[in-house]
Protein backbone atom coordinates (compact mmCIF):
# COMPACT_ATOMS: atom_id res chain seq x y z
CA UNK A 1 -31.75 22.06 -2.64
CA UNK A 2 -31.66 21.98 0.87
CA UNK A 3 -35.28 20.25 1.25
CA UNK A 4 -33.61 17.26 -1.16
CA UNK A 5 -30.57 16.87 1.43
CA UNK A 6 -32.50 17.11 4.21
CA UNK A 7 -34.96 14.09 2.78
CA UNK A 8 -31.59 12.15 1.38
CA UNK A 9 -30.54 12.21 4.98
CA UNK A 10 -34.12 11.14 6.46
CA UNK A 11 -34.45 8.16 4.27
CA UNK A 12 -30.88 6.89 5.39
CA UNK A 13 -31.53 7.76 8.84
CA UNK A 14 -34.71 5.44 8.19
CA UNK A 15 -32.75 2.42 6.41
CA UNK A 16 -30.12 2.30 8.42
CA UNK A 17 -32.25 2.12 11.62
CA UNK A 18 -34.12 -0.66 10.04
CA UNK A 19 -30.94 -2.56 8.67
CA UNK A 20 -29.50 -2.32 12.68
CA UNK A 21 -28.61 -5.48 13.84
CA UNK A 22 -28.09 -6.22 17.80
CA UNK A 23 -24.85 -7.13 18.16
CA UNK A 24 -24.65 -10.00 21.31
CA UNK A 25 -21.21 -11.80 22.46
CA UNK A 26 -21.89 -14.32 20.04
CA UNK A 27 -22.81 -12.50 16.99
CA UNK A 28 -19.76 -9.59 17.11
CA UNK A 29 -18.35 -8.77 13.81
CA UNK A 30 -15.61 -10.56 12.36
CA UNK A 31 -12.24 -8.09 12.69
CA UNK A 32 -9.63 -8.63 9.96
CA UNK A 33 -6.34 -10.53 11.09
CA UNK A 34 -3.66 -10.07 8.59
CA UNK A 35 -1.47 -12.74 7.55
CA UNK A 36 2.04 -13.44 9.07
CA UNK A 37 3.13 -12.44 5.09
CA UNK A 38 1.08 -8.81 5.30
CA UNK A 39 2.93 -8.64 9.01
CA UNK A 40 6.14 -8.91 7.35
CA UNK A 41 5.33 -6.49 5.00
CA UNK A 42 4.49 -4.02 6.74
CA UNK A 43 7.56 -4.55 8.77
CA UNK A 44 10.15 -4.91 6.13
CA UNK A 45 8.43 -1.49 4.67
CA UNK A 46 8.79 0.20 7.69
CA UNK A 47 12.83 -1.09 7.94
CA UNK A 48 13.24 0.06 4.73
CA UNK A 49 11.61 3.85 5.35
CA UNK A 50 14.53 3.87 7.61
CA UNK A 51 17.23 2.56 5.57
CA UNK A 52 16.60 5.01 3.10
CA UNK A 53 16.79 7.87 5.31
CA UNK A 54 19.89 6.74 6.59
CA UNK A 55 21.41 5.85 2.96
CA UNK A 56 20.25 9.77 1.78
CA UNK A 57 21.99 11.23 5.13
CA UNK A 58 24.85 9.30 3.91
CA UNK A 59 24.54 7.84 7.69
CA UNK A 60 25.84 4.41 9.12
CA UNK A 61 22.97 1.45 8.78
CA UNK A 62 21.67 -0.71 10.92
CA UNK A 63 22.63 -4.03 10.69
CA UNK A 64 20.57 -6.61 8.52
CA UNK A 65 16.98 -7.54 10.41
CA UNK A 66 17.47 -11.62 10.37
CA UNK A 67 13.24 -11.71 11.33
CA UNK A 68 13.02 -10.74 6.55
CA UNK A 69 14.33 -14.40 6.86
CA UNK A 70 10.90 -15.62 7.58
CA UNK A 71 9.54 -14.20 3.92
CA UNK A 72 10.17 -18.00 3.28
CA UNK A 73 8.31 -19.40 5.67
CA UNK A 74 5.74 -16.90 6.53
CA UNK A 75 2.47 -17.63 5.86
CA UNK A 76 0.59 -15.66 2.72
CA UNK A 77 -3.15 -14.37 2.90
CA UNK A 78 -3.29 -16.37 -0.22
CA UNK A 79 -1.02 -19.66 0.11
CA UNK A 80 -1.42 -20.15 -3.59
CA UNK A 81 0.77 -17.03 -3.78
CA UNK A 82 3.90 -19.17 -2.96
CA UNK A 83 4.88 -20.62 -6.07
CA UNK A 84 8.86 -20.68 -7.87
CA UNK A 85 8.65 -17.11 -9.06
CA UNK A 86 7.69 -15.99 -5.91
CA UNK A 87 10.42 -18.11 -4.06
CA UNK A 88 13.32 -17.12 -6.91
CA UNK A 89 12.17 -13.36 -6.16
CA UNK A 90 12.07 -13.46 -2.28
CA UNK A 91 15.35 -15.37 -2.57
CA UNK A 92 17.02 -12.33 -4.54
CA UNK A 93 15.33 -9.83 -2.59
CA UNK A 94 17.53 -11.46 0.70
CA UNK A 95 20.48 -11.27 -1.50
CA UNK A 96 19.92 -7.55 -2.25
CA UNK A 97 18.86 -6.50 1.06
CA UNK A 98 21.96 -8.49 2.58
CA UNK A 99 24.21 -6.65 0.47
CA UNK A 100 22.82 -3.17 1.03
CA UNK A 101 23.49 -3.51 4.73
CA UNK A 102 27.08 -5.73 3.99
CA UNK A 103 28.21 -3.12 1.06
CA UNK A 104 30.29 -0.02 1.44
CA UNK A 105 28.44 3.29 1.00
CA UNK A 106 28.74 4.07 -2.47
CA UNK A 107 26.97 0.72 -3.71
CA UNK A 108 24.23 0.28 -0.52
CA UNK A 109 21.61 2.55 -2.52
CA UNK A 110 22.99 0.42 -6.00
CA UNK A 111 21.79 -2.24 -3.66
CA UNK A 112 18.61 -0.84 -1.79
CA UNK A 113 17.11 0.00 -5.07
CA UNK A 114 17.51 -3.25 -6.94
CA UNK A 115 16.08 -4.95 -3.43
CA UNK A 116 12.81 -2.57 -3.80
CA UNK A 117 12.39 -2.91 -7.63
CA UNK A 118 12.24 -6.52 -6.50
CA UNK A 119 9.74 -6.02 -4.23
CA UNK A 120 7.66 -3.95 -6.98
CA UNK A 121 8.15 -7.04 -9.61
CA UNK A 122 7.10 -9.77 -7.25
CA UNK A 123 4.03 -7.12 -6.23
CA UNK A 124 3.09 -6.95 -10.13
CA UNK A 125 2.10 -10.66 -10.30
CA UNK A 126 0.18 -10.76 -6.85
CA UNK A 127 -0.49 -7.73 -4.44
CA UNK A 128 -1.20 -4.74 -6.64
CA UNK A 129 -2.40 -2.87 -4.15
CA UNK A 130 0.99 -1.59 -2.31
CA UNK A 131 2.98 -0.84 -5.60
CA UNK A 132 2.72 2.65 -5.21
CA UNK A 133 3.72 2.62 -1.94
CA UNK A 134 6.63 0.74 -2.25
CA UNK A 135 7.90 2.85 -5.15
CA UNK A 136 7.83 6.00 -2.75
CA UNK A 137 11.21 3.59 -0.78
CA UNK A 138 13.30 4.28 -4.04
CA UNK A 139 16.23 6.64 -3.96
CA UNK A 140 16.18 8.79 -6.77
C-alpha cells in the first residue's frame, strides 16, 4: 500500500515538473476581479449578518446603507442577468430592506425576512451558487 502512494506521488511529482511553466512579467496569471454586482453582494450580505443580529438582540438598527441603491446600476458578471424580473425583484428588495430599517420593532424581522426570501428568489433564476448562504440571514 505504501509502495502504490509513494509511486502515485512520484509520477505527480514528475508531471507537474514537466507541466511548470515560467512565469515572466508578461505571462503572470490572470487573478479574478469580481464584478461591481458580486461587490455588492458581498456587501449587502455582510449588512445584513448584522442586521439580523441586531433584530434577534431586539437592539436599535443602523440606519438604511444608501450604497444597496447601486443594485440598479451596478454592473453584473453576466450583463444579460439584468432583465425585468431581475429589475421588479431588486426594486422590491429596496422596498423591503427600506422598511426593515424605517419599521418599528415588531414588523423589522416581518420585513428583513421578506427582503432575504427576495434575495433567494431572484438567486433561483441566476446565481445558484449563494442560496444556501443567504438562507443562513433568515430569522427563524
Amino acid at each position: 500500500m505504501k509502495r502504490v502512494s509513494f509511486v502515485l506521488i512520484a509520477i505527480c511529482l514528475v508531471l507537474s515538473c514537466n507541466q511548470s511553466k515560467e512565469v515572466t512579467k508578461d505571462s503572470a496569471p490572470e487573478m479574478y476581479e469580481p464584478s461591481e454586482m458580486a461587490l455588492l453582494m458581498r456587501s449587502v450580505y455582510e449588512y445584513n449578518k448584522i442586521t439580523k443580529e441586531q433584530i434577534i438582540k431586539n437592539d436599535s438598527l443602523l440606519s438604511f446603507p444608501e450604497e444597496f441603491l447601486t443594485i440598479h446600476t451596478a454592473i453584473l458578471t453576466d450583463p444579460a442577468d439584468r432583465d425585468k424580473e431581475f429589475d421588479s425583484l431588486s426594486t422590491e428588495f429596496l422596498k423591503t430592506q427600506r422598511a426593515t430599517f424605517s419599521s418599528g420593532r415588531d414588523s423589522s424581522k416581518y420585513h428583513f425576512n421578506k427582503s432575504i426570501n427576495l434575495c433567494v428568489k431572484c438567486h433561483e433564476t441566476r446565481c445558484l451558487g449563494p442560496i444556501p448562504k443567504i438562507k443562513n440571514l433568515l430569522i427563524k
